[in-house]
Protein backbone atom coordinates (compact mmCIF):
# COMPACT_ATOMS: atom_id res chain seq x y z
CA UNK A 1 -20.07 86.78 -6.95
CA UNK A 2 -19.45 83.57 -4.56
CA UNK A 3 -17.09 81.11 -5.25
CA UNK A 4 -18.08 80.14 -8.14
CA UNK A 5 -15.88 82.82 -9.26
CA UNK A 6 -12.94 81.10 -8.11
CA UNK A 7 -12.91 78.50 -10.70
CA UNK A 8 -11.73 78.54 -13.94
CA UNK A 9 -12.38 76.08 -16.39
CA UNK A 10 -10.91 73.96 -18.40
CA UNK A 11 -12.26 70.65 -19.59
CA UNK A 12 -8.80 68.50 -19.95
CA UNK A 13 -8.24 69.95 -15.95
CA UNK A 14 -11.60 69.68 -14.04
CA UNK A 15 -10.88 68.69 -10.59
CA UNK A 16 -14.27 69.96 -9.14
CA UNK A 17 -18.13 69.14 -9.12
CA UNK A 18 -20.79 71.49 -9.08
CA UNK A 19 -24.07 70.79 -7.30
CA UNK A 20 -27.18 72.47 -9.28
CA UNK A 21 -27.46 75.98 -8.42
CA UNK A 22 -31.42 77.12 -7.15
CA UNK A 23 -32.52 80.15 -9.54
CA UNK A 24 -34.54 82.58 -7.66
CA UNK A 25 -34.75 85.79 -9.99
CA UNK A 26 -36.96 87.91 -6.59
CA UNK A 27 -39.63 88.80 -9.36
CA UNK A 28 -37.34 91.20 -11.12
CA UNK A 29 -37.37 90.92 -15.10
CA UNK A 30 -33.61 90.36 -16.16
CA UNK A 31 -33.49 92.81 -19.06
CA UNK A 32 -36.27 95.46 -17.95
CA UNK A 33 -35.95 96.09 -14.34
CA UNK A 34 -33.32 98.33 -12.54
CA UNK A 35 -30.42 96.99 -10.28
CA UNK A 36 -30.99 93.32 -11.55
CA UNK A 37 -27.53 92.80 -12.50
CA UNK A 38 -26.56 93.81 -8.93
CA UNK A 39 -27.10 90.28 -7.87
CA UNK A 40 -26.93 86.77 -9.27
CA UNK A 41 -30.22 84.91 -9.79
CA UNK A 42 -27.93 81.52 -9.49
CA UNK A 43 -27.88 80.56 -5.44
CA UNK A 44 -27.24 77.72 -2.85
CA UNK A 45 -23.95 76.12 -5.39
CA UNK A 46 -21.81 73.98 -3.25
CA UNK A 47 -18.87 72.53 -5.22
CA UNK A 48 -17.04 69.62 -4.43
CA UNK A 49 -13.25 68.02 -4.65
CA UNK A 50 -13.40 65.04 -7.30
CA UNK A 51 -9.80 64.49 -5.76
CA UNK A 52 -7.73 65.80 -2.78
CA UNK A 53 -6.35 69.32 -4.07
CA UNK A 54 -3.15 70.57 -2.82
CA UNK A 55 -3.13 74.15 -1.52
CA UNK A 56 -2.06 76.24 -4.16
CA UNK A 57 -3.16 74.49 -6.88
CA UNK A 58 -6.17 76.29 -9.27
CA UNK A 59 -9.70 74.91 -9.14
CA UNK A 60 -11.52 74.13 -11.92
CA UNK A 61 -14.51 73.79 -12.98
CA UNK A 62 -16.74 72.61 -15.56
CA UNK A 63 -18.61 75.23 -17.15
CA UNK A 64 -20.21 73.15 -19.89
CA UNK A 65 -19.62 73.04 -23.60
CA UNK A 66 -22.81 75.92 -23.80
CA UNK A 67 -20.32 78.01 -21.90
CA UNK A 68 -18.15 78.59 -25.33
CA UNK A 69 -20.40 78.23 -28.03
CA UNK A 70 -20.29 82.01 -29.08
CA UNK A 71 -16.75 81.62 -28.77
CA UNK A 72 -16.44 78.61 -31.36
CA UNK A 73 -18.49 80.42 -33.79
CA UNK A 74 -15.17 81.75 -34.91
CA UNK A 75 -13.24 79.54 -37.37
CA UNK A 76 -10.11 81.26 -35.94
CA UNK A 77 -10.88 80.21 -32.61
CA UNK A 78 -10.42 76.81 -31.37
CA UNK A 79 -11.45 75.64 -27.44
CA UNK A 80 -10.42 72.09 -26.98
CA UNK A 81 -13.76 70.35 -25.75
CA UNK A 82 -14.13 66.69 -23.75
CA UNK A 83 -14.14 64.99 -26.72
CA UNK A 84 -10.66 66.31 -28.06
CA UNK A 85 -9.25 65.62 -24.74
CA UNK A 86 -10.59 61.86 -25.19
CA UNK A 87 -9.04 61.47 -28.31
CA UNK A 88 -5.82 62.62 -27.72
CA UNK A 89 -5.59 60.32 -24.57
CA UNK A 90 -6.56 57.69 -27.01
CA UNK A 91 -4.12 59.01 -29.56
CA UNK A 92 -0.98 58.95 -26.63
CA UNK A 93 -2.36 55.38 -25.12
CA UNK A 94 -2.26 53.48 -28.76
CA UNK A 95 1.16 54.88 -29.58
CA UNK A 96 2.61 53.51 -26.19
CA UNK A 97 1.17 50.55 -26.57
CA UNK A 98 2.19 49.88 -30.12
CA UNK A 99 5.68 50.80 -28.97
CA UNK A 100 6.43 49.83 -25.86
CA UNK A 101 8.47 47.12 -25.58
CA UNK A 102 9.26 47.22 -29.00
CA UNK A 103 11.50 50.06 -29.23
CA UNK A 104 13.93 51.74 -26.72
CA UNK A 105 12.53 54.32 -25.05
CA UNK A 106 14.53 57.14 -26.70
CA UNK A 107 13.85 55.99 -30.19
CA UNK A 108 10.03 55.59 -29.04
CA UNK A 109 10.58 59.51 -27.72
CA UNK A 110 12.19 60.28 -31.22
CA UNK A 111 9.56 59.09 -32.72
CA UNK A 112 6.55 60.66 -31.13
CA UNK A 113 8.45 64.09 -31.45
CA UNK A 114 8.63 63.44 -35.01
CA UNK A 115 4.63 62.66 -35.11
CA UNK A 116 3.79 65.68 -32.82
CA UNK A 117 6.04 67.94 -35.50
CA UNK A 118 3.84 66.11 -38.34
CA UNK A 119 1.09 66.88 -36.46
CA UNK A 120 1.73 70.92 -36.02
């Protein structure tokens, strides 16, 4: 593995880009030829900072929605996706702006407990 396998992903989180990898299988047939999972077919990836990271922080990357679709095939499973991460900042940013200035700021905390408990 390279370093790649460093990253993990999560799509509210991604602080990373990923440059296309090239895919060079050396002639071997994935699924009939000995030793082929001994290597990665997937080389030359270079990922990049989308912002300065601090050391210690985790990397992540964006594995693609593809990534989890065997995964979401299970109704008892649910992976937040861009889109939910997009609505729920669109969710947060109507509420504030409905309330702010409006309301003190603990009653407009009060209140979005009592949504987020509505919510659950």
């Amino acid at each position: 593995p390279g370093v790649g396998a460093l990253a993990n992903s999560h799509p509210g989180l991604v602080n990373t880009r990923m440059s296309p990898p090239k895919i060079n299988s050396a002639g071997l047939h994935r699924y009939s030829d000995p030793g082929v999972g001994a290597f990665s077919s997937f080389n030359d990836v270079a990922f990049t900072a989308r912002h300065h990271i601090q050391a210690g922080m985790e990397i992540f990357a964006d594995y693609g929605e593809g990534y989890f679709a065997d995964v979401l095939e299970n109704d008892w499973v649910h992976i937040p996706m861009s889109e939910d991460y997009e609505e729920g900042d669109n969710i947060v940013w109507r509420f504030w702006s409905t309330v702010h200035g409006r309301v003190d700021t603990s009653y407009a905390k009060l209140l979005w407990t009592f949504i987020r408990q509505l919510a659950a």
